[in-house]
C-alpha atoms as a PDB file:
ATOM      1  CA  UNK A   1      -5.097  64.185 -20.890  1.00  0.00           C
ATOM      2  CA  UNK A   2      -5.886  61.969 -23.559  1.00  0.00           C
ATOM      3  CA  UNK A   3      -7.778  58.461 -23.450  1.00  0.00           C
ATOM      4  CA  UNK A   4      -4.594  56.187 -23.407  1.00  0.00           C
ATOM      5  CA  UNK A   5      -3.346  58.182 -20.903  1.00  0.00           C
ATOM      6  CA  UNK A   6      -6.221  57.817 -18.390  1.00  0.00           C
ATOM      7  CA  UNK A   7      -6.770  53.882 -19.306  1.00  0.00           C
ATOM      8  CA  UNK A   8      -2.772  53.820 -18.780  1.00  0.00           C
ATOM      9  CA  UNK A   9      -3.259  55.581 -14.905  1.00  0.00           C
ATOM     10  CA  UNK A  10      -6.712  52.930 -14.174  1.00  0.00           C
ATOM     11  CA  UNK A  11      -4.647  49.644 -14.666  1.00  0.00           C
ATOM     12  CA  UNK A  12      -2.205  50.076 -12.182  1.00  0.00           C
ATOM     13  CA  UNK A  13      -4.817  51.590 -10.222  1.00  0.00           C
ATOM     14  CA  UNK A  14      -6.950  48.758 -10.413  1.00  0.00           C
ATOM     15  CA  UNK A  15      -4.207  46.378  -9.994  1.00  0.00           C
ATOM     16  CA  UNK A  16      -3.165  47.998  -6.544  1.00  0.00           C
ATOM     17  CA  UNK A  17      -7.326  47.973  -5.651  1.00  0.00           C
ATOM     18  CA  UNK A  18      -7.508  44.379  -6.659  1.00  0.00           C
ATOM     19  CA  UNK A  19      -4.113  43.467  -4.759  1.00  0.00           C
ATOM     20  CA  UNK A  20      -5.772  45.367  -1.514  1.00  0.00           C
ATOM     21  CA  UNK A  21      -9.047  43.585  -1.574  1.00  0.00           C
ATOM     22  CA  UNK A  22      -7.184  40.618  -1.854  1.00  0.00           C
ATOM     23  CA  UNK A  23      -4.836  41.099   1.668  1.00  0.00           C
ATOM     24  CA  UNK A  24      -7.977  42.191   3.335  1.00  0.00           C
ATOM     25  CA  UNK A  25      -9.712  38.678   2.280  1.00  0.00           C
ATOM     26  CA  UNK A  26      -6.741  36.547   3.263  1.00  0.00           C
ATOM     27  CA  UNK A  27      -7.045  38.384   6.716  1.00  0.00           C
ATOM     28  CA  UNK A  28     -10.563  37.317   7.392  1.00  0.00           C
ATOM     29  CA  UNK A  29      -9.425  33.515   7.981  1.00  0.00           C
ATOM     30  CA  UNK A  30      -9.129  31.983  11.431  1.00  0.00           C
ATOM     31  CA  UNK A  31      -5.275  31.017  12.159  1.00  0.00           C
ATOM     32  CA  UNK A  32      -5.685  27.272  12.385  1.00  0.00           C
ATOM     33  CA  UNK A  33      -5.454  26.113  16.499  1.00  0.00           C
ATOM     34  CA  UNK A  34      -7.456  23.570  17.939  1.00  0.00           C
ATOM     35  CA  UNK A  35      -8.975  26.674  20.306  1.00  0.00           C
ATOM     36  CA  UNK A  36     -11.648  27.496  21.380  1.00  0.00           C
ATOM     37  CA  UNK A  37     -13.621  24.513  20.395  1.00  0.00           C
ATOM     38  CA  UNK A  38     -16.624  25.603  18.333  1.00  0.00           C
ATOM     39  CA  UNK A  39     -19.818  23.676  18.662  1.00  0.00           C
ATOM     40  CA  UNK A  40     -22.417  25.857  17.130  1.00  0.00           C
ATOM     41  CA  UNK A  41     -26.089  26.162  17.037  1.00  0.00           C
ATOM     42  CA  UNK A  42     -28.688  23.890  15.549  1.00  0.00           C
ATOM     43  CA  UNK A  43     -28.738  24.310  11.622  1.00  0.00           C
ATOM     44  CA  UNK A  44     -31.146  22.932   8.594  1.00  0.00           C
ATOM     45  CA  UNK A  45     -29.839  22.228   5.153  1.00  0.00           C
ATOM     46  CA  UNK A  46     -32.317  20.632   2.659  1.00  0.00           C
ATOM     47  CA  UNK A  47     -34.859  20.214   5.474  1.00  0.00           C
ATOM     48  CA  UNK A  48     -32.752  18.136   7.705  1.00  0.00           C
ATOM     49  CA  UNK A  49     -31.723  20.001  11.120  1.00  0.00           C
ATOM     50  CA  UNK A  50     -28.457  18.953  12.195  1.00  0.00           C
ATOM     51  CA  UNK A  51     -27.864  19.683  16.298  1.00  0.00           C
ATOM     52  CA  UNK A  52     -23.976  19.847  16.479  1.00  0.00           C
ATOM     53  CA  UNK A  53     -22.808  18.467  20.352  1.00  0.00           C
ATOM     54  CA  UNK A  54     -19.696  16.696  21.915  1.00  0.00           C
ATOM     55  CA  UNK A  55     -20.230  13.039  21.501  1.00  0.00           C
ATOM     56  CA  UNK A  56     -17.688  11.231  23.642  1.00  0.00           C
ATOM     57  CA  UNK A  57     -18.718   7.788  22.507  1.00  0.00           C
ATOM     58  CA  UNK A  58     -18.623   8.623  18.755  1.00  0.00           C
ATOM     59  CA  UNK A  59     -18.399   5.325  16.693  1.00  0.00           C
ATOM     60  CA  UNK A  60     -20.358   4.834  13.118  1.00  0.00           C
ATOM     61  CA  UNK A  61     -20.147   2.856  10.184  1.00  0.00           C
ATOM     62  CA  UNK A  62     -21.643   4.502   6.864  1.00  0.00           C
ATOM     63  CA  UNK A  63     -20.426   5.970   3.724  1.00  0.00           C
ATOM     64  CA  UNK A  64     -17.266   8.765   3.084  1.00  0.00           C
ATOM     65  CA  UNK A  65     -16.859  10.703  -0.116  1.00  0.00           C
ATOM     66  CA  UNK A  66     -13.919  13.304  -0.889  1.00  0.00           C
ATOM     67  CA  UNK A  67     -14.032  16.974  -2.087  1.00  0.00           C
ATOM     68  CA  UNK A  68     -11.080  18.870  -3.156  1.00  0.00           C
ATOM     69  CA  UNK A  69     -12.075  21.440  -5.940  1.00  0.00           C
ATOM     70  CA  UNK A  70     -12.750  24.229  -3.034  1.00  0.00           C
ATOM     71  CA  UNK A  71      -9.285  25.314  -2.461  1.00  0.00           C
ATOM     72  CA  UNK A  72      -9.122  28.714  -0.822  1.00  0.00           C
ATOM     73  CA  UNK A  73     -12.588  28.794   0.130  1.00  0.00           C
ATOM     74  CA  UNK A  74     -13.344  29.375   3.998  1.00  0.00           C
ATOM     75  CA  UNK A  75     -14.285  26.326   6.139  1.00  0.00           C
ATOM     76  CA  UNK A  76     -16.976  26.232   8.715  1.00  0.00           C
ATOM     77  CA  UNK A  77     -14.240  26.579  11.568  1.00  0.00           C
ATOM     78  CA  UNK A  78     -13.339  29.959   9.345  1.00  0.00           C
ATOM     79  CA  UNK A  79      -9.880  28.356   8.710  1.00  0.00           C
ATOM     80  CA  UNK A  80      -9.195  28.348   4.886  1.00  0.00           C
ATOM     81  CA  UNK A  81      -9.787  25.046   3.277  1.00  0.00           C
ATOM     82  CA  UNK A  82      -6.538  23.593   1.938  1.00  0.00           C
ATOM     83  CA  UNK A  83      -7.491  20.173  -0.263  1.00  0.00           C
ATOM     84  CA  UNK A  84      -3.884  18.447   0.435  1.00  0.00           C
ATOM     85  CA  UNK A  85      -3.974  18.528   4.053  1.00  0.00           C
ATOM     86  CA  UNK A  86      -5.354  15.701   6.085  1.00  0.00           C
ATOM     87  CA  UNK A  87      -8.942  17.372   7.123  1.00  0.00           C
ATOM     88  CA  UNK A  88     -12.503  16.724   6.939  1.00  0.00           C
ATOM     89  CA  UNK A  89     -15.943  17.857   7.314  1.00  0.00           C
ATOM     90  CA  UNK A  90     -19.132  16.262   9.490  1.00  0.00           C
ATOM     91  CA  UNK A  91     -22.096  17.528  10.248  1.00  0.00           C
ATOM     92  CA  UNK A  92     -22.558  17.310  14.490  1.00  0.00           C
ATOM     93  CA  UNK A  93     -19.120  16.938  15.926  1.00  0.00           C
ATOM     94  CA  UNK A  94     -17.471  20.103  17.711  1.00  0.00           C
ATOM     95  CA  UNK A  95     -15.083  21.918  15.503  1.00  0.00           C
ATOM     96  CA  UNK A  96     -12.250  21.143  15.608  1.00  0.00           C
ATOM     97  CA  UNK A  97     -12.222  17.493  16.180  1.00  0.00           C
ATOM     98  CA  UNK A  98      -9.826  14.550  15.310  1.00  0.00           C
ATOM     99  CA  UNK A  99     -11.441  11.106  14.473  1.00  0.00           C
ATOM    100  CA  UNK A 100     -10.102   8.140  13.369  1.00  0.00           C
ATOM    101  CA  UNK A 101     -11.256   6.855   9.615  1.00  0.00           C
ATOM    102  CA  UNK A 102     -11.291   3.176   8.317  1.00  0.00           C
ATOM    103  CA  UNK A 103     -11.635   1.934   4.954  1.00  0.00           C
ATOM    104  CA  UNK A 104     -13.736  -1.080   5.158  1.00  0.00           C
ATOM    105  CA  UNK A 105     -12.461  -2.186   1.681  1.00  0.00           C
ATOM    106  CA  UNK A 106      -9.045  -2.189   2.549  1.00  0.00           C
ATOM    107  CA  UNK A 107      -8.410  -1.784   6.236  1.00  0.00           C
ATOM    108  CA  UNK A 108      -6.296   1.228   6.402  1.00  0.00           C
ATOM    109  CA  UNK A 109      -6.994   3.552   8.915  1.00  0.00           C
ATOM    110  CA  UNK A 110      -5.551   7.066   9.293  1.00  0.00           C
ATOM    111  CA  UNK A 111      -6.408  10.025  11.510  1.00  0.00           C
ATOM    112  CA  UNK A 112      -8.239  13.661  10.376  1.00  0.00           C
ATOM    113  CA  UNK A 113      -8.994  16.629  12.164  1.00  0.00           C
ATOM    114  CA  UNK A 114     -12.413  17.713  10.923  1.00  0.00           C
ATOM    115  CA  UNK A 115     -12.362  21.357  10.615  1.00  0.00           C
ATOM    116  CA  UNK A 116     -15.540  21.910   8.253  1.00  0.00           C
ATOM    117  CA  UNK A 117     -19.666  21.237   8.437  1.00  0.00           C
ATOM    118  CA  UNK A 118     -20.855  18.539   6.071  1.00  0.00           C
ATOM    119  CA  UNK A 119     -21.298  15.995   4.138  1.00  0.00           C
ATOM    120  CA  UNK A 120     -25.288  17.059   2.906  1.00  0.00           C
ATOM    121  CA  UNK A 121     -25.752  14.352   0.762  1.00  0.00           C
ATOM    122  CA  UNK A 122     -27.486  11.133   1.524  1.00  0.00           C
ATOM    123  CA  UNK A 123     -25.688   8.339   3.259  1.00  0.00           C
ATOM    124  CA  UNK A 124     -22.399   9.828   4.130  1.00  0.00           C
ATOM    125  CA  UNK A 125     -21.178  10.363   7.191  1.00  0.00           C
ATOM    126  CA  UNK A 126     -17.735  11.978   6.666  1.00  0.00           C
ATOM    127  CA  UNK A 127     -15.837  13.827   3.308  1.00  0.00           C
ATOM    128  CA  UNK A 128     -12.904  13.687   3.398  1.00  0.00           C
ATOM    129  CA  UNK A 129     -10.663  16.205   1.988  1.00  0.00           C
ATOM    130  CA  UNK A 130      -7.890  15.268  -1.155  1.00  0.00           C
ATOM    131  CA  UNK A 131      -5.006  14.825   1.125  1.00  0.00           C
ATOM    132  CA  UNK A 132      -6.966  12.737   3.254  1.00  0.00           C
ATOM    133  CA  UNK A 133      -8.222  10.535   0.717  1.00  0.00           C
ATOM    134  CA  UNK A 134      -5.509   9.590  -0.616  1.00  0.00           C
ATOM    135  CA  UNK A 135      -3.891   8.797   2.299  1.00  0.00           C
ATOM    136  CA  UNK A 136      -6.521   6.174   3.183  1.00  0.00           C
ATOM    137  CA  UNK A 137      -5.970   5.460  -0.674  1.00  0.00           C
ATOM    138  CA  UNK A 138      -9.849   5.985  -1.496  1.00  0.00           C
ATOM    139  CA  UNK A 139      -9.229   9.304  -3.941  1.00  0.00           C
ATOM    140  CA  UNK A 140     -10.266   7.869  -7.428  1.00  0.00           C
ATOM    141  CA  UNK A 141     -13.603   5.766  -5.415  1.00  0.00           C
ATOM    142  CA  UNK A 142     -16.590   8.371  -5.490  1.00  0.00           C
ATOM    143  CA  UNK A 143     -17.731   6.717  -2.161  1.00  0.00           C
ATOM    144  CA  UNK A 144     -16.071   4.441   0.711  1.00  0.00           C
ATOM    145  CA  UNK A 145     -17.575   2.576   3.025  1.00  0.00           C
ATOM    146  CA  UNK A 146     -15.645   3.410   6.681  1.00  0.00           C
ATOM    147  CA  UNK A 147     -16.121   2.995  10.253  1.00  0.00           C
ATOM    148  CA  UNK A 148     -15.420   6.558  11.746  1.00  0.00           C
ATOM    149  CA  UNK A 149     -14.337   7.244  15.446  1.00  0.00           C
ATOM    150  CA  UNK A 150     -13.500   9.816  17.853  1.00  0.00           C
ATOM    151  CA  UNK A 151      -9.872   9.696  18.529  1.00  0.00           C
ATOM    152  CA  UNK A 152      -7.572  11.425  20.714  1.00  0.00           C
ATOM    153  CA  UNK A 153      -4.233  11.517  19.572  1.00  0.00           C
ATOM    154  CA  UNK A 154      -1.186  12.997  21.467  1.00  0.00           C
ATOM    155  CA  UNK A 155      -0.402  17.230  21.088  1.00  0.00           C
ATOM    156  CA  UNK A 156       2.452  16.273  18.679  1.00  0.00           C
ATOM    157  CA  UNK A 157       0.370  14.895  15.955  1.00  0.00           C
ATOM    158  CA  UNK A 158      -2.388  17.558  16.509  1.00  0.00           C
ATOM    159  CA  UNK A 159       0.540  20.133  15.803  1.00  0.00           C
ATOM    160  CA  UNK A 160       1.166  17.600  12.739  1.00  0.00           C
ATOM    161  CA  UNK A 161      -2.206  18.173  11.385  1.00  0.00           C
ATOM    162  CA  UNK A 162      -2.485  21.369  12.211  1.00  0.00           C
ATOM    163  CA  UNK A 163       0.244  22.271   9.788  1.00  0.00           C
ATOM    164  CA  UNK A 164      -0.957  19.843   6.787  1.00  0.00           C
ATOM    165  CA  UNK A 165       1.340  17.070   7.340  1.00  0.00           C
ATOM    166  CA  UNK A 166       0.268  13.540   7.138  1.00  0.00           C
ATOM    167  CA  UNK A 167       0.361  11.103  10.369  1.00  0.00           C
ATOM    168  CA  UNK A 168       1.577   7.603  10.159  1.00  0.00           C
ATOM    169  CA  UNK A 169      -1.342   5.218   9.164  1.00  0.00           C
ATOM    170  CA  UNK A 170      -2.342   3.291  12.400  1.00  0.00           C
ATOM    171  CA  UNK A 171      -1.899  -0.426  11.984  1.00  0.00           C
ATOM    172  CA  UNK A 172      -4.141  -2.055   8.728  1.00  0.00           C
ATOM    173  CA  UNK A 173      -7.430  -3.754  10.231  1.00  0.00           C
ATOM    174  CA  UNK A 174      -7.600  -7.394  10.174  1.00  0.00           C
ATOM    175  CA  UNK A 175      -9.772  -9.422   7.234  1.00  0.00           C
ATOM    176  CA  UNK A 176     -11.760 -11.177  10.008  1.00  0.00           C
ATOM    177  CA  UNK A 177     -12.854  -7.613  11.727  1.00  0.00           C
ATOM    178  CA  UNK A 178     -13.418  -5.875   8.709  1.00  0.00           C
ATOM    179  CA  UNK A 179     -15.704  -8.632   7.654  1.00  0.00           C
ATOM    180  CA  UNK A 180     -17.254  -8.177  10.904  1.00  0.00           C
ATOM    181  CA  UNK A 181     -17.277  -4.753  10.312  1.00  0.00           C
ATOM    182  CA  UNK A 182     -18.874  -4.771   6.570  1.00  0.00           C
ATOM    183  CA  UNK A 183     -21.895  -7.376   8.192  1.00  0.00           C
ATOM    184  CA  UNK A 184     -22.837  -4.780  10.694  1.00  0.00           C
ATOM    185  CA  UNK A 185     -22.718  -1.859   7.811  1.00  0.00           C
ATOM    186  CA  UNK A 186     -25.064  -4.172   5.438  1.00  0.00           C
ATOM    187  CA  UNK A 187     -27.705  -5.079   8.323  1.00  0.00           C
ATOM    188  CA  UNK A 188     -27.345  -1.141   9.708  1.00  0.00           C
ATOM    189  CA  UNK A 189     -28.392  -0.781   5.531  1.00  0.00           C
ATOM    190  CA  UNK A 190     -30.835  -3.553   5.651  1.00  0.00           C
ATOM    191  CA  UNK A 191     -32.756  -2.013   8.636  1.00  0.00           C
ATOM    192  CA  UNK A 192     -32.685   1.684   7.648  1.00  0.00           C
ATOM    193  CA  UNK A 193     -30.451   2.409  10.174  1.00  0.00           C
ATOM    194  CA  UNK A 194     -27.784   3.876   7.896  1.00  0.00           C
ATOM    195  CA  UNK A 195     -28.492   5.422   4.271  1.00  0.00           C
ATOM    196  CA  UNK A 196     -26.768   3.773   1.581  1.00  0.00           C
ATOM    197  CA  UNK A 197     -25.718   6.085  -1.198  1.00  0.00           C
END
């Protein structure tokens, strides 16, 4: 058999090996459901050890950024990471969870489920994927700040954001509590008690 003929046989070959290894990847994500809830071990990146728990009472004020360019990749819930849904990623909080995110620029607030481990980076407490960015219409700012809390929401909108649709936005905060809101942020700053980026 000649030389053309053999390379001729290897490219379907290697097309059919290729298209294989590919269905067995797509098989080794987690079908997205809210169970079981996954809380996980104690973890270090960059030197700081991060003890993920339930936190009942979760409320903070810091700094959000956005990520979108790992489409595909495998979140740390093992769901694959889709940029356009309405998810996000923190480093404690039992996976999943939903919380509620604020823009304290401009007072819109929407709802995520966080489905992923992170942010790593100084002074942010939440990132936020593409969809959920620009829902809270903070995609083309590098950093936000935001007041981030545990929410609760009813089954239907969990089944919402468990299939990548957007919720409603919750009402817009009022000027005088978002003022209130940026004052506590700044003296949290002031007195170390949150990293500015």
């Amino acid at each position: 058999m000649g030389g053309a003929q053999r390379s001729s046989f290897r490219l379907p070959l290697l097309a059919m090996l290729a298209l294989a290894m590919s269905a067995c990847a797509s098989q080794r994500f987690r079908p997205v459901s809210d169970t079981p809830v996954r809380i996980g071990k104690p973890y270090t990146v960059r030197g700081v050890t991060y003890t993920p728990a339930p936190d009942p009472a979760f409320d903070v004020l810091g700094y959000a950024s956005w990520y979108g360019s790992e489409s595909g990749n495998q979140v740390a819930l093992g769901e694959r990471f889709r940029p356009k849904w309405v998810t996000a990623a923190h480093p404690t909080l039992p996976l999943p969870s939903y919380v509620e995110v604020t823009s304290l620029e401009t007072g819109r607030t929407i709802v995520v489920r966080v489905n992923d481990r992170g942010p790593f980076s100084r002074g942010r407490v939440i990132d936020l994927s593409r969809g959920a960015a620009e829902q809270l219409g903070v995609r083309r700012t590098g950093v936000v700040p935001v007041r981030v809390r545990l929410a609760n929401p009813p089954e239907k909108d969990r089944e919402r954001l468990r299939r990548g649709k957007k919720l409603r936005e919750r009402p817009t905060v009022s000027e005088n509590a978002l003022a209130n809101l940026r004052a506590q942020l700044a003296a949290g700053v002031r007195q170390g008690l949150v990293q500015a980026p």
